[in-house]
Protein backbone atom coordinates (compact mmCIF):
# COMPACT_ATOMS: atom_id res chain seq x y z
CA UNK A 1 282.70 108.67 -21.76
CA UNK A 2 284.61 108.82 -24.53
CA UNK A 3 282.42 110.40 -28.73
CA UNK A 4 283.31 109.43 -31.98
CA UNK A 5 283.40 112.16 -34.28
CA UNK A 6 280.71 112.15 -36.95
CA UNK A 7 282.24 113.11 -39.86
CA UNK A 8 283.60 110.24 -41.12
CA UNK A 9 280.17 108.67 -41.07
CA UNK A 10 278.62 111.27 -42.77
CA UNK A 11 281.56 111.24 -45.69
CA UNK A 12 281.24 107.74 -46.36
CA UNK A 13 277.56 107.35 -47.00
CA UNK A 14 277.24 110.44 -48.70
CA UNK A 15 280.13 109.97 -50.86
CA UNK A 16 280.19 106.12 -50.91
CA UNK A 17 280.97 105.93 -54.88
CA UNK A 18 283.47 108.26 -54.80
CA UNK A 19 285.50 107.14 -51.94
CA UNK A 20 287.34 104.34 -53.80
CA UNK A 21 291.33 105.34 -54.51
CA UNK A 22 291.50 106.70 -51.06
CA UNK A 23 290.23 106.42 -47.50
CA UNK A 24 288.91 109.55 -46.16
CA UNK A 25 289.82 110.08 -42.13
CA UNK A 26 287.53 112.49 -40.66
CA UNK A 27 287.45 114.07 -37.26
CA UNK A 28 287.55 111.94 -33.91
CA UNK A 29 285.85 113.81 -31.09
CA UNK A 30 285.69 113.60 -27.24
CA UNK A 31 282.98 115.11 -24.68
CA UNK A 32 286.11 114.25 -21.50
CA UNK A 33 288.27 117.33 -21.66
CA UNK A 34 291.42 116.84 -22.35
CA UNK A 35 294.66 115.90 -20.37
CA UNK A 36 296.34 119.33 -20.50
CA UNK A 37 294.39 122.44 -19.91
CA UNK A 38 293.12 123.78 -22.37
CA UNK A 39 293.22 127.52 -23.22
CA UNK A 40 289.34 128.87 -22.72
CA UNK A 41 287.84 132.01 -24.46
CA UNK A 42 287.00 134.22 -21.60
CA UNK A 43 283.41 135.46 -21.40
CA UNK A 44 282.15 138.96 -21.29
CA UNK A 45 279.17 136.98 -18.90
CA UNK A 46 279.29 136.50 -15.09
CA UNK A 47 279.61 133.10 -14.15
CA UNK A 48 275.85 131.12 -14.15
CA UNK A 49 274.67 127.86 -13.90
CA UNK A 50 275.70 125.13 -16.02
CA UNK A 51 271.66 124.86 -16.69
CA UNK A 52 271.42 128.81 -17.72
CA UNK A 53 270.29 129.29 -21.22
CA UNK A 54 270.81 133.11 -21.10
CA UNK A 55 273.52 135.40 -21.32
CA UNK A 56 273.53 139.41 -21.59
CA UNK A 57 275.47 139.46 -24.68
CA UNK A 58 275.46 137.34 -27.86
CA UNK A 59 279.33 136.38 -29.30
CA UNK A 60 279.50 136.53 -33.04
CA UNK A 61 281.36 133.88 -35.16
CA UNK A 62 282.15 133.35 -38.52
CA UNK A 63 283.96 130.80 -40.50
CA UNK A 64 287.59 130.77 -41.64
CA UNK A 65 286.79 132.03 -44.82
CA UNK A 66 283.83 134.03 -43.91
CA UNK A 67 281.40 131.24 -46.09
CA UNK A 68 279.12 131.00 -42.74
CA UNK A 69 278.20 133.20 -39.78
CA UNK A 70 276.32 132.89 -36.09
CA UNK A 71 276.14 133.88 -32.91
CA UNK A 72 275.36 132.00 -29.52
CA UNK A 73 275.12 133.81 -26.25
CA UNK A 74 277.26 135.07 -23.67
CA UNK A 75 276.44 132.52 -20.86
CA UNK A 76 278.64 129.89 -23.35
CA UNK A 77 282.09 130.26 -24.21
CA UNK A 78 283.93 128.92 -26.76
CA UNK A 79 286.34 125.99 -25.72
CA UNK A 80 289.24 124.66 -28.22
CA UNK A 81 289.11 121.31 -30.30
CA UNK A 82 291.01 120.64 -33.18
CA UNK A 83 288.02 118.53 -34.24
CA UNK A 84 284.95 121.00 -34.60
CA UNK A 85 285.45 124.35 -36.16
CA UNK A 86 283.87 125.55 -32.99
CA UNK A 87 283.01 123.98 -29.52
CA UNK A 88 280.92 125.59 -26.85
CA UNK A 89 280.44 124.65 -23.22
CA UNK A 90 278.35 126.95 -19.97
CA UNK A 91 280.24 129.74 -18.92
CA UNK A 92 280.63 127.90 -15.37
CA UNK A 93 282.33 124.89 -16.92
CA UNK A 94 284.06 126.51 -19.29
CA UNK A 95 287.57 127.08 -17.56
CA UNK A 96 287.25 123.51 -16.15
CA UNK A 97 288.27 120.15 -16.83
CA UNK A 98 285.76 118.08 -15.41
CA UNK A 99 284.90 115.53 -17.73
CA UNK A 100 280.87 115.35 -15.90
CA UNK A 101 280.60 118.79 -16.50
CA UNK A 102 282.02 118.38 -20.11
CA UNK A 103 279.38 115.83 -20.92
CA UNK A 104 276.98 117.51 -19.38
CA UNK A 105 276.19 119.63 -21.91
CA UNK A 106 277.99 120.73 -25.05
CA UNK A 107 277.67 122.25 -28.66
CA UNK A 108 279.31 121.90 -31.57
CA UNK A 109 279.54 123.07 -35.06
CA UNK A 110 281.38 121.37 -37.66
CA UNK A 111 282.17 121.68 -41.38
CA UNK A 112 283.01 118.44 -42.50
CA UNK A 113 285.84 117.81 -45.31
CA UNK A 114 284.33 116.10 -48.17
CA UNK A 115 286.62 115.18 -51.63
CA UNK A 116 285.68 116.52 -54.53
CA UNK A 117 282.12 115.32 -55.75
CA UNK A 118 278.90 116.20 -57.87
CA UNK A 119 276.36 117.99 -55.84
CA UNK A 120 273.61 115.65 -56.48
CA UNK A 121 275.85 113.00 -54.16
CA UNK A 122 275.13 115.21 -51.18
CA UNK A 123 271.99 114.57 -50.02
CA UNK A 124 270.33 114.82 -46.27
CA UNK A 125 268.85 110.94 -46.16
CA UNK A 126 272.83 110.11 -46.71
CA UNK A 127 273.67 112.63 -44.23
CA UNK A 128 271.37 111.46 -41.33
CA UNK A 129 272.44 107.90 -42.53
CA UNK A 130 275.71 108.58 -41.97
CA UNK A 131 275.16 110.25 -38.75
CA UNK A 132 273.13 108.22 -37.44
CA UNK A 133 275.41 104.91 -37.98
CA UNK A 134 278.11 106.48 -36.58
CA UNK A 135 276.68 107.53 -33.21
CA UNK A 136 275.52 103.76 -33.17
CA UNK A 137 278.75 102.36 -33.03
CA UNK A 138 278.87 104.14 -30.06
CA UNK A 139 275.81 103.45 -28.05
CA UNK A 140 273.93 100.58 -28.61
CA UNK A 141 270.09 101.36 -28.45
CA UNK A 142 270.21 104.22 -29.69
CA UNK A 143 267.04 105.72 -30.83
CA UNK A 144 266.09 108.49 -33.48
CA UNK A 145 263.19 110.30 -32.26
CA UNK A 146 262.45 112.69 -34.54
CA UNK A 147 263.59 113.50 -37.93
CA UNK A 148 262.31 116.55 -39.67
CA UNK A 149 262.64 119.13 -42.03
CA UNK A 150 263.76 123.00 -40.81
CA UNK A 151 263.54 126.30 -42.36
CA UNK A 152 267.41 127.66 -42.57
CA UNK A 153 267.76 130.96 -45.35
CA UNK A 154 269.43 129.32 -48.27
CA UNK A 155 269.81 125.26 -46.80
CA UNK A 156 268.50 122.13 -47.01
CA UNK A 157 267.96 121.97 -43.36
CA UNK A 158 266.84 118.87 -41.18
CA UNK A 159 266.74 118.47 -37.69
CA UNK A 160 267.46 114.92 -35.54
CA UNK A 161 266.64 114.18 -32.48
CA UNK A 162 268.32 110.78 -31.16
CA UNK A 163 268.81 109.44 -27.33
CA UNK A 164 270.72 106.79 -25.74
CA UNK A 165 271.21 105.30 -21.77
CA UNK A 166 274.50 105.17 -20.15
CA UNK A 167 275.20 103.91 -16.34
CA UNK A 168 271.26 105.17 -16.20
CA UNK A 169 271.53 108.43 -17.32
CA UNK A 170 269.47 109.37 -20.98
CA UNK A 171 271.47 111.74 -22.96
CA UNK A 172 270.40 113.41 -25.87
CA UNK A 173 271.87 114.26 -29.18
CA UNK A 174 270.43 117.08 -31.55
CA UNK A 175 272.08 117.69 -34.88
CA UNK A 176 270.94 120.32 -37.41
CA UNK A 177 272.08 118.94 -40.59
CA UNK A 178 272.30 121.89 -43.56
CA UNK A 179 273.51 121.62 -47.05
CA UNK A 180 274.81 124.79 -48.24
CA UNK A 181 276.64 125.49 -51.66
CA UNK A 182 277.26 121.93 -52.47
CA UNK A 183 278.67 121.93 -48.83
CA UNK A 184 277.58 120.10 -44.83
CA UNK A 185 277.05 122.33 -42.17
CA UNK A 186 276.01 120.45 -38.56
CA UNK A 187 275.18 122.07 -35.40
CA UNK A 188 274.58 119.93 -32.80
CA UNK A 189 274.22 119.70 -29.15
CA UNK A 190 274.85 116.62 -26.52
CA UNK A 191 273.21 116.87 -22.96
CA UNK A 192 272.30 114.50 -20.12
CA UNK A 193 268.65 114.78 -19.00
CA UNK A 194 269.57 117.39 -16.17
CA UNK A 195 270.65 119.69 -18.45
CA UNK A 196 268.59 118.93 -21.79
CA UNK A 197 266.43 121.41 -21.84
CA UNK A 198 268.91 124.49 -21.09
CA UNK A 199 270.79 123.09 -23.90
CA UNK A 200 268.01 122.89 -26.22
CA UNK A 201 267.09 126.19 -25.60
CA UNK A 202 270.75 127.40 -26.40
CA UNK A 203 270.50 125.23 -29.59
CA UNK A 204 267.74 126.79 -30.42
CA UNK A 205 268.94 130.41 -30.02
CA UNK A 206 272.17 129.97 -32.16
CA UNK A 207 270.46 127.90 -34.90
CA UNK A 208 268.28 131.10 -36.51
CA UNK A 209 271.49 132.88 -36.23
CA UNK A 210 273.13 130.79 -39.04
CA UNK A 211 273.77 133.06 -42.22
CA UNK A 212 275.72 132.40 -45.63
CA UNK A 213 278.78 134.59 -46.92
CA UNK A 214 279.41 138.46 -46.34
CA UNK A 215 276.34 139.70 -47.20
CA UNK A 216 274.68 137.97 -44.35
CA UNK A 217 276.75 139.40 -41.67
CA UNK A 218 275.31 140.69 -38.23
């Protein structure tokens, strides 16, 4: 089962009047692994379960420039895609290829690319707009259930909650959507409904972790 990525969504409601000298191509995801193998992070966790939420150790992160920091536990490791500035799968999956287990349950963060604009263009209605229409084109009936407002240090923070069927399995899709210095921040998780709530509760654990710039840094 094959994702679109969300960012070009996201770009071009957000920044619908600028956008007009120049298409903006954003990132094109997939939850199947790749055809090669991809080169895995290795974990300082034993292997678990794909449903365990837990690890003994939490694995710091920070952006390329240092403009954001997190950590998310030792029980996920860190897979490589070119199209999120970080992915994250279970330690047991996370030196497979299997595209069930892939799809199973994953987490991203992303920093979209946006051109140049005014920060009053950025806004999180245009954001979940975007997000939203985009995950649409990919599943038909899909349904937002929940939309709300979150408390992130120094964001605009909302949370959505949207699910879909697919050869009879729900999946759900949870996307933290934070504005930051003018800039989009998303942290989101996919699951099927086996493996929902582990990866909710992972979701949950990494989102408080989310800090801004040097200062922040744990």
């Amino acid at each position: 089962m094959k994702w679109r990525g969300r960012t070009r969504g996201i770009v071009l409601s957000a920044l619908a009047l600028l956008v007009t000298a120049a298409a903006v191509h954003g990132r094109r995801a997939a939850l199947v692994a790749p055809t090669s193998t991809p080169t895995t992070v290795a974990s300082t966790a034993p292997a678990t379960t794909l449903s365990s939420a837990t690890g003994p150790t939490t694995i710091p992160f920070a952006g390329k420039h240092n403009e954001f920091y997190l950590s998310y536990p030792g029980s996920w490791v860190s897979r490589p895609n070119p199209d999120y500035v970080l992915q994250l799968v279970p330690a047991a999956v996370g030196a497979t290829t299997a595209p069930a287990s892939t799809e199973a349950a994953t987490i991203f963060f992303d920093v979209p690319d946006l051109p140049p604009h005014l920060p009053m263009m950025i806004t999180l209605d245009r954001i979940q707009n975007g997000y939203i229409d985009d995950l649409r084109k990919s599943h038909a009936g899909l349904k937002v259930e929940e939309s709300a407002a979150r408390s992130v240090p120094g964001a605009q923070a909302r949370l959505v909650r949207s699910t879909w069927q697919a050869r009879g399995i729900t999946y759900t899709d949870e996307a933290l959507m934070l504005i930051h210095a003018s800039s989009v921040y998303i942290l989101n998780s996919d699951a099927d409904a086996d493996h929902q709530a582990a990866t909710h509760a992972v979701f949950e654990q990494i989102a408080p972790t989310i800090r801004w710039g040097s200062s922040e840094r744990r």
